[in-house]
C-alpha atoms as a PDB file:
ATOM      1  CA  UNK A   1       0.000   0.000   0.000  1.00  0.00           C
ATOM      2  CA  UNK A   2       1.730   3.348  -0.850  1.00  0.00           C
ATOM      3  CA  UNK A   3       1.020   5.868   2.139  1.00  0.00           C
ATOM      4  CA  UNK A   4       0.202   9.358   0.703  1.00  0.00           C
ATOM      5  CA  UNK A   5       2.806  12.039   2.082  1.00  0.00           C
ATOM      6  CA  UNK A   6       1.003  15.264   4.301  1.00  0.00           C
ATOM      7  CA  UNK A   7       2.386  18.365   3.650  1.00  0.00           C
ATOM      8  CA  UNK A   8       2.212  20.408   6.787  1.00  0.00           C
ATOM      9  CA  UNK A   9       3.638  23.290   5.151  1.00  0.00           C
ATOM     10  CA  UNK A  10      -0.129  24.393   4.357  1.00  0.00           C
ATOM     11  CA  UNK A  11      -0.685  24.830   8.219  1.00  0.00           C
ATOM     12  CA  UNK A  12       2.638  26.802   8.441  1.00  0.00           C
ATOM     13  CA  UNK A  13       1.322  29.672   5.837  1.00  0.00           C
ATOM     14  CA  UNK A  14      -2.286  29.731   6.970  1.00  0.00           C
ATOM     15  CA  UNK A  15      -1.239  30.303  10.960  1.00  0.00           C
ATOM     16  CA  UNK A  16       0.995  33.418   9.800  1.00  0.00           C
ATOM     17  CA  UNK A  17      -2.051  34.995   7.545  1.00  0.00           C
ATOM     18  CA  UNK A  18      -3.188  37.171  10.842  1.00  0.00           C
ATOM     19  CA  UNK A  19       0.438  38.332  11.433  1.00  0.00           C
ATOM     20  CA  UNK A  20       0.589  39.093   7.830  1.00  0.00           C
ATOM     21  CA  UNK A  21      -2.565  40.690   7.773  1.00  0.00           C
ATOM     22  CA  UNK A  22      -1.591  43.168  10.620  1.00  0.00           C
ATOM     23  CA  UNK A  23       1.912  44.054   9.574  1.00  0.00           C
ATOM     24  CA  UNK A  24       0.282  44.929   6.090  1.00  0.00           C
ATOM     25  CA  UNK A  25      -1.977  47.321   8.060  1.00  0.00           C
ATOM     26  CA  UNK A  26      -0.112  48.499  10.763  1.00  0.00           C
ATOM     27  CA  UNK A  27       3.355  48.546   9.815  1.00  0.00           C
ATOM     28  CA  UNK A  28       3.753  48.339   6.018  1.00  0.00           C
ATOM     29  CA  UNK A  29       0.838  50.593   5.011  1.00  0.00           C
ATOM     30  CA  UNK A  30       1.980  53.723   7.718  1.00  0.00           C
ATOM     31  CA  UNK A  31       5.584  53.679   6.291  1.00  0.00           C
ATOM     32  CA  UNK A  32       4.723  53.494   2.424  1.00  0.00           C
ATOM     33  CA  UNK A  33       2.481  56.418   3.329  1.00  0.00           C
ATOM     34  CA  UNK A  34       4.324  58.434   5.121  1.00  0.00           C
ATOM     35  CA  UNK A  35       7.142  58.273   2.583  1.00  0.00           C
ATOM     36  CA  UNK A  36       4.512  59.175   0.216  1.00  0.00           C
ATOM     37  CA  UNK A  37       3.629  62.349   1.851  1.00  0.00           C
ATOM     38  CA  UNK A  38       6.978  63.052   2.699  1.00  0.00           C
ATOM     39  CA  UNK A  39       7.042  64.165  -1.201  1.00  0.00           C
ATOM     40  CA  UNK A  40       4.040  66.128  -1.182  1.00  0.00           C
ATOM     41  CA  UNK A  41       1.923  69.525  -0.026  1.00  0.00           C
ATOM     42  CA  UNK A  42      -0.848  67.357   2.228  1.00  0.00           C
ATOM     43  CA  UNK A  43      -1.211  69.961   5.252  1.00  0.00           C
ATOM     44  CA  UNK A  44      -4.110  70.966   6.893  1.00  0.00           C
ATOM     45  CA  UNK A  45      -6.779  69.704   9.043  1.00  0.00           C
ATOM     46  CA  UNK A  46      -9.133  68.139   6.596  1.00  0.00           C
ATOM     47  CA  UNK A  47      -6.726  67.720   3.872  1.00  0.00           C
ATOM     48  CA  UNK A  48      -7.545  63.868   1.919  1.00  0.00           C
ATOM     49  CA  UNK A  49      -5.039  62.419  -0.711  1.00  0.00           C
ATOM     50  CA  UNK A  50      -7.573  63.542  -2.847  1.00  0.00           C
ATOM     51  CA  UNK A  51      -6.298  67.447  -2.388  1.00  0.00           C
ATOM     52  CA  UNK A  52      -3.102  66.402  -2.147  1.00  0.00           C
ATOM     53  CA  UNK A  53      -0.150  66.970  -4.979  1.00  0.00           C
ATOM     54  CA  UNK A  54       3.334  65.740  -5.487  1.00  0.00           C
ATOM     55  CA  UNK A  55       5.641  68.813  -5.432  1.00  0.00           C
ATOM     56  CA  UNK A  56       7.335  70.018  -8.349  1.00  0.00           C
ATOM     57  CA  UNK A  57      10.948  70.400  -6.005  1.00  0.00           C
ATOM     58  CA  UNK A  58      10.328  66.494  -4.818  1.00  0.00           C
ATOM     59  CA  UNK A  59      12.864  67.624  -1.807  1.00  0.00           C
ATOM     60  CA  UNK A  60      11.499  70.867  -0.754  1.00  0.00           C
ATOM     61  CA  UNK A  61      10.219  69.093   2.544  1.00  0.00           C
ATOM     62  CA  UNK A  62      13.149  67.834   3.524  1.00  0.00           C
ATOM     63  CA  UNK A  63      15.361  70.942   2.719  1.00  0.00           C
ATOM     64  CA  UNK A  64      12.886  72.743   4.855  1.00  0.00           C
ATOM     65  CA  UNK A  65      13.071  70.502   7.745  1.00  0.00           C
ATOM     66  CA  UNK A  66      16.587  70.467   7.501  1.00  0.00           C
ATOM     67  CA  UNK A  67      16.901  74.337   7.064  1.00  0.00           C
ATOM     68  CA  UNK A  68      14.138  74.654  10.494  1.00  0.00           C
ATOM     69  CA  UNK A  69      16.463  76.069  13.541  1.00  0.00           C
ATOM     70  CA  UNK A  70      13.939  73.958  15.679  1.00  0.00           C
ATOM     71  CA  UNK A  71      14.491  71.084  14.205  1.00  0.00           C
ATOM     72  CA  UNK A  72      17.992  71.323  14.698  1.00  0.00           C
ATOM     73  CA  UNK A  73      17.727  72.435  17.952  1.00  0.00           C
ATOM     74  CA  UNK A  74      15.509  69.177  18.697  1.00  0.00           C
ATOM     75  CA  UNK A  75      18.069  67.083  16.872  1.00  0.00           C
ATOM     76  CA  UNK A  76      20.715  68.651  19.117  1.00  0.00           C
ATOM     77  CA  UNK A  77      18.903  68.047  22.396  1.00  0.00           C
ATOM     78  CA  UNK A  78      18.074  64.377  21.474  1.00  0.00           C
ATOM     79  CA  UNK A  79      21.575  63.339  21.317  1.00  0.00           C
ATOM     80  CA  UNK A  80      22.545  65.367  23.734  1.00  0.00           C
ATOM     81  CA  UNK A  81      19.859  63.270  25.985  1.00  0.00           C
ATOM     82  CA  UNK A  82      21.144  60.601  24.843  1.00  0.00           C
ATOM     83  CA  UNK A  83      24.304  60.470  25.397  1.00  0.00           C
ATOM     84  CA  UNK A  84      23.712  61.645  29.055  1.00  0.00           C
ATOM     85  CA  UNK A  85      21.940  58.586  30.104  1.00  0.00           C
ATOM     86  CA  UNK A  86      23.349  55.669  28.061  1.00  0.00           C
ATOM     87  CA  UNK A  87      26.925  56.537  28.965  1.00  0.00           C
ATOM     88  CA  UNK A  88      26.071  55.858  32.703  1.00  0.00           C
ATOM     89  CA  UNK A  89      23.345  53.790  31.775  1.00  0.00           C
ATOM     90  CA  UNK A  90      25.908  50.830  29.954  1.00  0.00           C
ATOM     91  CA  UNK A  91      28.619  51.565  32.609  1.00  0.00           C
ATOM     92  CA  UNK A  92      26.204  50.900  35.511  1.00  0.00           C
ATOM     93  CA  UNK A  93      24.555  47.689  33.596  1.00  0.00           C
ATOM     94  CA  UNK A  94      27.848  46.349  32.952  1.00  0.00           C
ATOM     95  CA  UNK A  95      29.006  46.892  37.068  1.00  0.00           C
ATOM     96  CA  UNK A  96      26.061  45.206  38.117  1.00  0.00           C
ATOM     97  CA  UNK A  97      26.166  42.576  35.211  1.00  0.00           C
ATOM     98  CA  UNK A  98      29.287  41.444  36.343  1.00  0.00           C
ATOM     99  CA  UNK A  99      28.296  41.391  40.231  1.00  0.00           C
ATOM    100  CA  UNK A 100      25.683  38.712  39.310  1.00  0.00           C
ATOM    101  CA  UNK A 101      27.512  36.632  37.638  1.00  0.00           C
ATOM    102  CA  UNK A 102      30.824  36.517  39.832  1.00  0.00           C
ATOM    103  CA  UNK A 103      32.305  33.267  40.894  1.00  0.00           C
ATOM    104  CA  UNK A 104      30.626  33.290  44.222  1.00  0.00           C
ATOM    105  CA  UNK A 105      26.792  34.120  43.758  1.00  0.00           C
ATOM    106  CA  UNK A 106      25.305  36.846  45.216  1.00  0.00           C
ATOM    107  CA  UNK A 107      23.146  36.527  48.485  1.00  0.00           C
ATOM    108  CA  UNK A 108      19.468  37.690  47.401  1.00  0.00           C
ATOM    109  CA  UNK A 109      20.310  38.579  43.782  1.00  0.00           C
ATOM    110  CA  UNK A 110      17.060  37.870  42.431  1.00  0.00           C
ATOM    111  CA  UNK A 111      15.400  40.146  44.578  1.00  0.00           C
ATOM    112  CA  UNK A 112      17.904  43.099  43.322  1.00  0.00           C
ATOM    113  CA  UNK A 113      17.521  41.702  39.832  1.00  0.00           C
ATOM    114  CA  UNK A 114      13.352  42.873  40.488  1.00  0.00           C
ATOM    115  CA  UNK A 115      14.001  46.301  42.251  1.00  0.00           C
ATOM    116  CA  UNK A 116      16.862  47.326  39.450  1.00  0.00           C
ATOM    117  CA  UNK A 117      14.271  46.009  36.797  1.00  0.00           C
ATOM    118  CA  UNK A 118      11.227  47.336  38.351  1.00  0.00           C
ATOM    119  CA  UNK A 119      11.583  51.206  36.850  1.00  0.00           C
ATOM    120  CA  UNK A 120      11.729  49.778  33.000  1.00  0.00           C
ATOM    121  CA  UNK A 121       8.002  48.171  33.611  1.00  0.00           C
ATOM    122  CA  UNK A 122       6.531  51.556  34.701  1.00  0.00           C
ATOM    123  CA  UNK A 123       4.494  53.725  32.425  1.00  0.00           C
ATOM    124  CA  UNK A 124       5.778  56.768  31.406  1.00  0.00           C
ATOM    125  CA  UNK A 125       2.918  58.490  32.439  1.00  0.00           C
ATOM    126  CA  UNK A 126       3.629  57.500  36.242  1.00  0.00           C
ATOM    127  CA  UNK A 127       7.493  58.024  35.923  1.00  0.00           C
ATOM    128  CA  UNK A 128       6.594  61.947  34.540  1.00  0.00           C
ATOM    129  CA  UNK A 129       3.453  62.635  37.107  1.00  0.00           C
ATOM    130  CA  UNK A 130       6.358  61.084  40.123  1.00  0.00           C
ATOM    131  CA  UNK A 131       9.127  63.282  38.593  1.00  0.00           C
ATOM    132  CA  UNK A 132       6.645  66.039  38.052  1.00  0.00           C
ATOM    133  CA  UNK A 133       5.599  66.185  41.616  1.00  0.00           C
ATOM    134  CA  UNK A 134       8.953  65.808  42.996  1.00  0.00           C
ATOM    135  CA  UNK A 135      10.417  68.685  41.380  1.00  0.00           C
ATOM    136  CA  UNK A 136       7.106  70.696  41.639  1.00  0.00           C
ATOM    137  CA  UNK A 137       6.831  74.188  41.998  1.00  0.00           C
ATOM    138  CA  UNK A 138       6.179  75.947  44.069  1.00  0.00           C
ATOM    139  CA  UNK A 139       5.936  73.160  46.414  1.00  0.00           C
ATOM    140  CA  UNK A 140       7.917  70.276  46.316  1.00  0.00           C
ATOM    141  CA  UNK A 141      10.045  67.117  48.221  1.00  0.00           C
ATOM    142  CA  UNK A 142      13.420  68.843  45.817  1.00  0.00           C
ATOM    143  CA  UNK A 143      12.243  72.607  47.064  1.00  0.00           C
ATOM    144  CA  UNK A 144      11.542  71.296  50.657  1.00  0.00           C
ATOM    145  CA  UNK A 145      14.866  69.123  50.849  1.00  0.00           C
ATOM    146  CA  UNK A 146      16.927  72.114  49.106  1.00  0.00           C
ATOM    147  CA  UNK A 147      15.709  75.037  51.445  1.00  0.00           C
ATOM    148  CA  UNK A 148      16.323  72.659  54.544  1.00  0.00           C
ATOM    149  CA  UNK A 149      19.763  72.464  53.675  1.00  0.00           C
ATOM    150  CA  UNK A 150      20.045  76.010  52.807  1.00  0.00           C
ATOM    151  CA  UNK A 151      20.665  75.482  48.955  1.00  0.00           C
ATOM    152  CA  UNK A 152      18.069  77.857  48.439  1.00  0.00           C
ATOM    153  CA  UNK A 153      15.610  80.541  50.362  1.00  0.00           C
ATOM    154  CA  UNK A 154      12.991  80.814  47.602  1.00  0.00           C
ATOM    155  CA  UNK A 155      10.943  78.420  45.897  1.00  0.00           C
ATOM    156  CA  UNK A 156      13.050  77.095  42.245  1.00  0.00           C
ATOM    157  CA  UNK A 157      11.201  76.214  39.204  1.00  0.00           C
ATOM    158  CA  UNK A 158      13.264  73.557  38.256  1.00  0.00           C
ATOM    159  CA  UNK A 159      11.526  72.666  34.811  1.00  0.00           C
ATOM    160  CA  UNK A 160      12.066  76.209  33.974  1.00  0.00           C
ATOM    161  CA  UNK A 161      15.844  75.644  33.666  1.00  0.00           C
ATOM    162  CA  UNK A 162      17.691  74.498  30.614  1.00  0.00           C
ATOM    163  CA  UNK A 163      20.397  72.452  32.919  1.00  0.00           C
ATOM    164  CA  UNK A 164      17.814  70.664  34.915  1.00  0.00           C
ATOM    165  CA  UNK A 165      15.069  70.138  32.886  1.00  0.00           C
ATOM    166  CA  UNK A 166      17.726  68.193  30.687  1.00  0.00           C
ATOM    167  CA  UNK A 167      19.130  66.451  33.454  1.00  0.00           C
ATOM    168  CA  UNK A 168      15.827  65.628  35.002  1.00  0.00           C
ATOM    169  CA  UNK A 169      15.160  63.761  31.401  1.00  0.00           C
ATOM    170  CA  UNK A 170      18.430  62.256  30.623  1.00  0.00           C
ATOM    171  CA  UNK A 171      17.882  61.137  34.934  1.00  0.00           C
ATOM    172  CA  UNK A 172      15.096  59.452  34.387  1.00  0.00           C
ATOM    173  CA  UNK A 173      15.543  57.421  30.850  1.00  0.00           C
ATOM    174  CA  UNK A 174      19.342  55.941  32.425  1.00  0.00           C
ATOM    175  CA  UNK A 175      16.522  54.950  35.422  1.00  0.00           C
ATOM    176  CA  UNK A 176      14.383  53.367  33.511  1.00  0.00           C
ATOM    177  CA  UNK A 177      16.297  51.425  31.666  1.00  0.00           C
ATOM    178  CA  UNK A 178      19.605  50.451  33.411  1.00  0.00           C
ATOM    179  CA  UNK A 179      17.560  47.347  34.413  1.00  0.00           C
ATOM    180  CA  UNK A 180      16.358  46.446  31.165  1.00  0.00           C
ATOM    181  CA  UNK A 181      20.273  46.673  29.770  1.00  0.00           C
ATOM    182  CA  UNK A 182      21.737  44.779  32.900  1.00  0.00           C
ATOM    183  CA  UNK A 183      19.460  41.813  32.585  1.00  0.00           C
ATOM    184  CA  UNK A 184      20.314  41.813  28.743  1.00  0.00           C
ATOM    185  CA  UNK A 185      23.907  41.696  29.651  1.00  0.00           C
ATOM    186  CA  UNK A 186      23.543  39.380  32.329  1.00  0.00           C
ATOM    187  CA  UNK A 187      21.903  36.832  30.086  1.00  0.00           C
ATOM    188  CA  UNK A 188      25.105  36.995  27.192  1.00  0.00           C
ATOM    189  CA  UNK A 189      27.710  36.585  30.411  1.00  0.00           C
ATOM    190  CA  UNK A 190      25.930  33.384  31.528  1.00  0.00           C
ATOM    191  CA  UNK A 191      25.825  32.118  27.827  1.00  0.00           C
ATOM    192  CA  UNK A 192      30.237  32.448  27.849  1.00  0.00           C
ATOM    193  CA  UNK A 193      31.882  28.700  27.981  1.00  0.00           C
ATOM    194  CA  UNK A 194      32.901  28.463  31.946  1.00  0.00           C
ATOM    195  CA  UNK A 195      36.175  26.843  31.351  1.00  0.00           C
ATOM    196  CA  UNK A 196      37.433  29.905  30.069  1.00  0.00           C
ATOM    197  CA  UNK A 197      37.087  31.894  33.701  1.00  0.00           C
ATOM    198  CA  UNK A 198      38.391  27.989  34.969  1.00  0.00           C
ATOM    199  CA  UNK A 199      41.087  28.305  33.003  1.00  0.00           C
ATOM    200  CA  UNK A 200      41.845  32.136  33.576  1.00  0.00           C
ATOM    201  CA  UNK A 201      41.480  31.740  37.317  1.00  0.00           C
ATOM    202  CA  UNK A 202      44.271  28.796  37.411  1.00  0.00           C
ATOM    203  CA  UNK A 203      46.299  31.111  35.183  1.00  0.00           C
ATOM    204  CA  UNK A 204      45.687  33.448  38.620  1.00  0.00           C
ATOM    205  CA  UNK A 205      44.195  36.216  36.498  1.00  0.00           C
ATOM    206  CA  UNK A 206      42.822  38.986  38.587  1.00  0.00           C
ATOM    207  CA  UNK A 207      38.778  39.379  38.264  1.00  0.00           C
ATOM    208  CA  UNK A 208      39.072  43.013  36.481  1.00  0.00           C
ATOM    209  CA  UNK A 209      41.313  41.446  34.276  1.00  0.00           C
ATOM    210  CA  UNK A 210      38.704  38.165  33.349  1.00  0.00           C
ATOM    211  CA  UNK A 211      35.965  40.603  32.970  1.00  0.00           C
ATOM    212  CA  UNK A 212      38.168  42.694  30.430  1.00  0.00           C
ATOM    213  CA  UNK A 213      39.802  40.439  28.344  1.00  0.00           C
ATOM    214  CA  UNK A 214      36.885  37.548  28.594  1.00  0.00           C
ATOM    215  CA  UNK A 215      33.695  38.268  29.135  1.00  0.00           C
ATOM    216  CA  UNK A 216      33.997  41.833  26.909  1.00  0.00           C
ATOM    217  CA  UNK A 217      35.196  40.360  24.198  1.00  0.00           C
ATOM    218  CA  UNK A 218      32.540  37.260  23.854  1.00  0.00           C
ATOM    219  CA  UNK A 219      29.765  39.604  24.603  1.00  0.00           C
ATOM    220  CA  UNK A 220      30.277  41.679  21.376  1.00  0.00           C
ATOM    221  CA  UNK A 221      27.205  40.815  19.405  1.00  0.00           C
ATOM    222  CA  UNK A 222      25.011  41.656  22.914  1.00  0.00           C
ATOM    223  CA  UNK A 223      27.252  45.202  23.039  1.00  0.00           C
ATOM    224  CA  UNK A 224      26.088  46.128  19.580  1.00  0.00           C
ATOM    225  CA  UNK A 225      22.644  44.909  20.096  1.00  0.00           C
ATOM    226  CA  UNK A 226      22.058  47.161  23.250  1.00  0.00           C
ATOM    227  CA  UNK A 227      24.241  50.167  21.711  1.00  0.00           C
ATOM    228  CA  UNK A 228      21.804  49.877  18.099  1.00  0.00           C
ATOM    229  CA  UNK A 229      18.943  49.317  20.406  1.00  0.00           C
ATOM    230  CA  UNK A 230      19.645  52.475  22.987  1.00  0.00           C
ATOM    231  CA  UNK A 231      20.339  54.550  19.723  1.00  0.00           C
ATOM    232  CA  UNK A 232      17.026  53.724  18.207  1.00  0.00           C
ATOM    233  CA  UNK A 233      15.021  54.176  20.981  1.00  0.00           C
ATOM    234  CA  UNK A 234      17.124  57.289  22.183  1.00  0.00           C
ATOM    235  CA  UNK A 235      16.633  59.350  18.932  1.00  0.00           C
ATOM    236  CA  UNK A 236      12.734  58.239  19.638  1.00  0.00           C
ATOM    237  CA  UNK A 237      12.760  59.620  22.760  1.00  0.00           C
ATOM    238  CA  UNK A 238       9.010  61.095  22.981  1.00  0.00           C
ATOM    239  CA  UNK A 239       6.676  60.497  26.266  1.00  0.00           C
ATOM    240  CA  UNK A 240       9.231  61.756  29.281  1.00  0.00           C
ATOM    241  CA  UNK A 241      10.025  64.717  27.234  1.00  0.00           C
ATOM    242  CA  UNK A 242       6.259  65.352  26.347  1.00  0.00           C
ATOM    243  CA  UNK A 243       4.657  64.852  29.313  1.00  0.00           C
ATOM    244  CA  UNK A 244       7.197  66.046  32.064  1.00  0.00           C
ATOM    245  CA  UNK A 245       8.224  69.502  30.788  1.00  0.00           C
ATOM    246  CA  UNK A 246       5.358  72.157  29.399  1.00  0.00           C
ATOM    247  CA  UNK A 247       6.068  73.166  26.350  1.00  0.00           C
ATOM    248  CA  UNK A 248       9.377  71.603  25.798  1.00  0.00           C
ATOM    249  CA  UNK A 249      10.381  74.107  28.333  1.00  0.00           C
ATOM    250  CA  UNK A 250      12.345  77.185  27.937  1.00  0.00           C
ATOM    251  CA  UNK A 251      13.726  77.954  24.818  1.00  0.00           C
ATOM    252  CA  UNK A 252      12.820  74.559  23.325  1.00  0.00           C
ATOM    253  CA  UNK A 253      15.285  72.594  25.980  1.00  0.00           C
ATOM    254  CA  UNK A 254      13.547  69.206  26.140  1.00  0.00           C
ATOM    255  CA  UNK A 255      12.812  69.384  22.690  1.00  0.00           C
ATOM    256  CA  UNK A 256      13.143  65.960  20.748  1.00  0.00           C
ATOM    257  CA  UNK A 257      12.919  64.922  17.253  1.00  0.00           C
ATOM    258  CA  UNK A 258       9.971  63.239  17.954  1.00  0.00           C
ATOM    259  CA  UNK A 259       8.186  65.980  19.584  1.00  0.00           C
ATOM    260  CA  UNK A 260       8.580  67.938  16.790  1.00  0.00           C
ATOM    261  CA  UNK A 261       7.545  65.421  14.329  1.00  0.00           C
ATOM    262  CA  UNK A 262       4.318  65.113  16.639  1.00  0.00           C
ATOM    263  CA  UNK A 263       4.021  69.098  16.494  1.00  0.00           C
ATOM    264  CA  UNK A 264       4.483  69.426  12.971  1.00  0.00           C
ATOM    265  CA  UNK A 265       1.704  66.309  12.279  1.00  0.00           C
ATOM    266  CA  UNK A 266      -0.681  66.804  15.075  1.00  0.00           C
ATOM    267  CA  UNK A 267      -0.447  70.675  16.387  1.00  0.00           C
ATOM    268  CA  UNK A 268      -1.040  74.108  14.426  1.00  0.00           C
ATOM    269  CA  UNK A 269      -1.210  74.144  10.901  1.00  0.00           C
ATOM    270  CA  UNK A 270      -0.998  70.125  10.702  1.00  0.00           C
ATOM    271  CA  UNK A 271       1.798  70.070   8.226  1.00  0.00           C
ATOM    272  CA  UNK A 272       2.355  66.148   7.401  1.00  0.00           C
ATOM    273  CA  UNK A 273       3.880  66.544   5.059  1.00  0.00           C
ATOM    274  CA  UNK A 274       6.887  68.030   6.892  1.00  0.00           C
ATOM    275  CA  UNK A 275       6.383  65.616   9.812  1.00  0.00           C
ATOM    276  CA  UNK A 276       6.667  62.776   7.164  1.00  0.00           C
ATOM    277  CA  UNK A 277      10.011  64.834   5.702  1.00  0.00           C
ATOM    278  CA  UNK A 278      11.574  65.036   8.924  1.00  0.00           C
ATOM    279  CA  UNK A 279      10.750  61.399  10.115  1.00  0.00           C
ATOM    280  CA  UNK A 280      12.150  60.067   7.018  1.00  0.00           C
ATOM    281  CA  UNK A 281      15.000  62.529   7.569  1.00  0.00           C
ATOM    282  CA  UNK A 282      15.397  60.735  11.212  1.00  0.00           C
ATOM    283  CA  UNK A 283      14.900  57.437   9.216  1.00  0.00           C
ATOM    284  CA  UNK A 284      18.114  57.990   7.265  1.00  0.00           C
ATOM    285  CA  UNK A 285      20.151  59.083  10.721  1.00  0.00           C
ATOM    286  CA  UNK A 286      19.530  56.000  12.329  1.00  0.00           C
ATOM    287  CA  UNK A 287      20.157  53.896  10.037  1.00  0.00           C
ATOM    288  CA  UNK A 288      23.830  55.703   9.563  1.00  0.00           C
ATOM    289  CA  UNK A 289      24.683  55.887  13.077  1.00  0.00           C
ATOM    290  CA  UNK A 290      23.441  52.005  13.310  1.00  0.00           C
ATOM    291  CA  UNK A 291      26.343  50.767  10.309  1.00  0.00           C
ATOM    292  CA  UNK A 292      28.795  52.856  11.868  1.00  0.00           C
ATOM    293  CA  UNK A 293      28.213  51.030  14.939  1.00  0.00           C
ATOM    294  CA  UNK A 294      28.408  47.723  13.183  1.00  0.00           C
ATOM    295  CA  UNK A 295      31.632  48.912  11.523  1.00  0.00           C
ATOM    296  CA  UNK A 296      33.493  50.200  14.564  1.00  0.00           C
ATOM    297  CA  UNK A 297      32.763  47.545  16.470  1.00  0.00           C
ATOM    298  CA  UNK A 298      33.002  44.404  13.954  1.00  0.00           C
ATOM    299  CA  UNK A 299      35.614  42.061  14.991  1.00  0.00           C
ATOM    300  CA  UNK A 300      38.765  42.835  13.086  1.00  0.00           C
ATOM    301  CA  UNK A 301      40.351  39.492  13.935  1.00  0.00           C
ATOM    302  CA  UNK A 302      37.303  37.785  12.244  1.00  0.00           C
ATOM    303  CA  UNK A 303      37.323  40.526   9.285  1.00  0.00           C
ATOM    304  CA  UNK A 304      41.223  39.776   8.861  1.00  0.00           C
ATOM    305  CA  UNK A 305      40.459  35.715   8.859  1.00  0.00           C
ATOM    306  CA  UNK A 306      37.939  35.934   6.445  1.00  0.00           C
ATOM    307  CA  UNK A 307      39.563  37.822   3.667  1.00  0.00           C
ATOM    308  CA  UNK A 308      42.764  35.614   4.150  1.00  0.00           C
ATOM    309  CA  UNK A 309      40.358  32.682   3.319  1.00  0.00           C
ATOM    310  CA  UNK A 310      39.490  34.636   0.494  1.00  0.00           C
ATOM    311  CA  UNK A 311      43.057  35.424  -0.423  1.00  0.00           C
ATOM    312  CA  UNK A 312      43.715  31.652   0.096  1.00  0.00           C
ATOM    313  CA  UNK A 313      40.702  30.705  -2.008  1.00  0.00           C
ATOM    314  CA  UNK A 314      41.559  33.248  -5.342  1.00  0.00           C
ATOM    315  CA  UNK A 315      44.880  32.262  -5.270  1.00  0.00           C
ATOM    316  CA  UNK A 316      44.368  28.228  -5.481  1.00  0.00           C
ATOM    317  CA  UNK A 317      41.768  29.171  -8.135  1.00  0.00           C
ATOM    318  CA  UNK A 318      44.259  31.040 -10.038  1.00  0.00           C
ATOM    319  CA  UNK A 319      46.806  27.897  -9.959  1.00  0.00           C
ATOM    320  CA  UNK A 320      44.139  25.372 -10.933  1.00  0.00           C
ATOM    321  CA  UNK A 321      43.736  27.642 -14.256  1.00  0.00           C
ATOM    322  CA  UNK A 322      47.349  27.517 -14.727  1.00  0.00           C
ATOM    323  CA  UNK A 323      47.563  24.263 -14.233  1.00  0.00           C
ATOM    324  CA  UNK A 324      44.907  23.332 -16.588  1.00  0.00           C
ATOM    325  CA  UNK A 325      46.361  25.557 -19.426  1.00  0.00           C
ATOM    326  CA  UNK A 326      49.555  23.617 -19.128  1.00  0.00           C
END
């Protein structure tokens, strides 16, 4: 009796149809459009597609954008913002990374693991109403705390300062997400072959030096991941900004790129078509900074290996044609 073969592959394709289905209309449909408007003069309120036109200049959005002071301004602050919390925010993750996952485990570490974590799983909402209150004005636990100590004798509107409404900002995304990077760490230490600390530690290598010249090295590809990963969601920076500070606060100082996208799109004359430019425009920027990341921090040894193979490879092709021709 021959047994007829089932194909399962059929059950495969039909069980990703809803994920297909959504990306179409959630993801893939939003982007094509807003590229599409990125190109033309849709602004306005009740503007359709219908009353919409390609420009003649197809870049006159984007030279726009790029010629706005504000935008600058907001592309200025959101790096600045940035920078300020992941620079801490990697050097504390790595600290505590390595703490966990010493030789001799750590008395109580999961219940560290929850309080560092806790702060990445609260809404941003909360985090800006808690932040809000405690540097409130005119009353306040910062103005109470800072006129007990005799900092100051009048109440200080710290929002209303360039300095500290950026470091209140930059304060509170290393907070919220130190966790989130330490537990990502954490997990690419514990996946490093132990016989190479074994082996270290006989050697009588010195823990500082294990962490440098081991467990850096093999956790490359996690490195990159988080550095890509902070960059993307650092030059997205939008609800802390938004909700914490009025108004961006003085002289545009907690302005982001994506605040000003969601001015430009949802706020005065509705100009999508600009907030499409610059988002495109922020598009392109990540996607730079992201291969230059990749690039600076490939592994040369690997890079060096591979084109020797390659070397290897052209030149025993080259003496197989010789040798045929003779």
């Amino acid at each position: 009796m021959n047994k007829k073969k089932v194909s399962y592959a059929k059950y495969g394709y039909i069980f990703s149809v809803p994920f297909v289905i959504a990306f179409i209309l959630f993801t893939l449909y939003p982007l094509v459009f807003t590229i599409f408007l990125g190109f033309t003069d849709m602004k306005g309120l009740g503007s359709t597609l219908a009353t919409a036109h390609v420009q003649e200049d197809l870049f006159a959005n984007f030279k726009q954008i790029l010629g706005t002071g504000t935008f600058r301004t907001a592309l200025s602050n959101t790096i600045g913002i940035w920078i300020a919390n992941f620079i801490p925010q990697i050097f504390l993750a790595l600290l505590l990374a390595a703490w966990f996952t010493k030789t001799k485990p750590v008395k109580g570490q999961g219940i560290f693991k929850v309080i560092f974590y806790m702060p990445n799983i609260i809404t941003a909402a909360t985090v800006a109403i808690l932040f809000g209150a405690l540097f409130g004005y005119p009353m306040g636990p910062m103005n109470d705390l800072f006129k007990t100590l005799g900092i100051i004798k009048e109440p200080y509107f710290f929002m209303q300062n360039k300095t500290w409404a950026r470091g209140v900002v930059a304060f509170i995304q290393f907070w919220q997400w130190y966790g989130y990077t330490m537990i990502i760490l954490i997990s690419g230490i514990l996946g490093i072959n132990p016989e190479l600390f074994e082996a270290a530690e006989i050697d009588g290598a010195s823990d500082f030096k294990k962490f440098w010249s081991i467990t850096i090295p093999n956790i490359r590809t996690v490195l990159i991941y988080m550095l890509v990963n902070s960059l993307i969601g650092g030059l997205q920076m939008f609800d802390i900004p938004n909700l914490l500070v009025t108004k961006s606060g003085p002289n545009n100082a907690t302005l982001t790129a994506s605040v000003f996208i969601y001015n430009q799109a949802f706020s005065g004359s509705y100009m999508y078509n600009r907030a499409s430019a610059a988002s495109m425009i922020m598009f392109i920027l990540i996607s730079i900074c992201s291969a230059i990341i990749f690039f600076l921090m490939r592994d040369k040894y690997e890079v060096a290996e591979k084109k020797a193979i390659k070397k290897a490879e052209k030149a025993m092709k080259k003496a197989a044609k010789g040798g045929a021709k003779a």
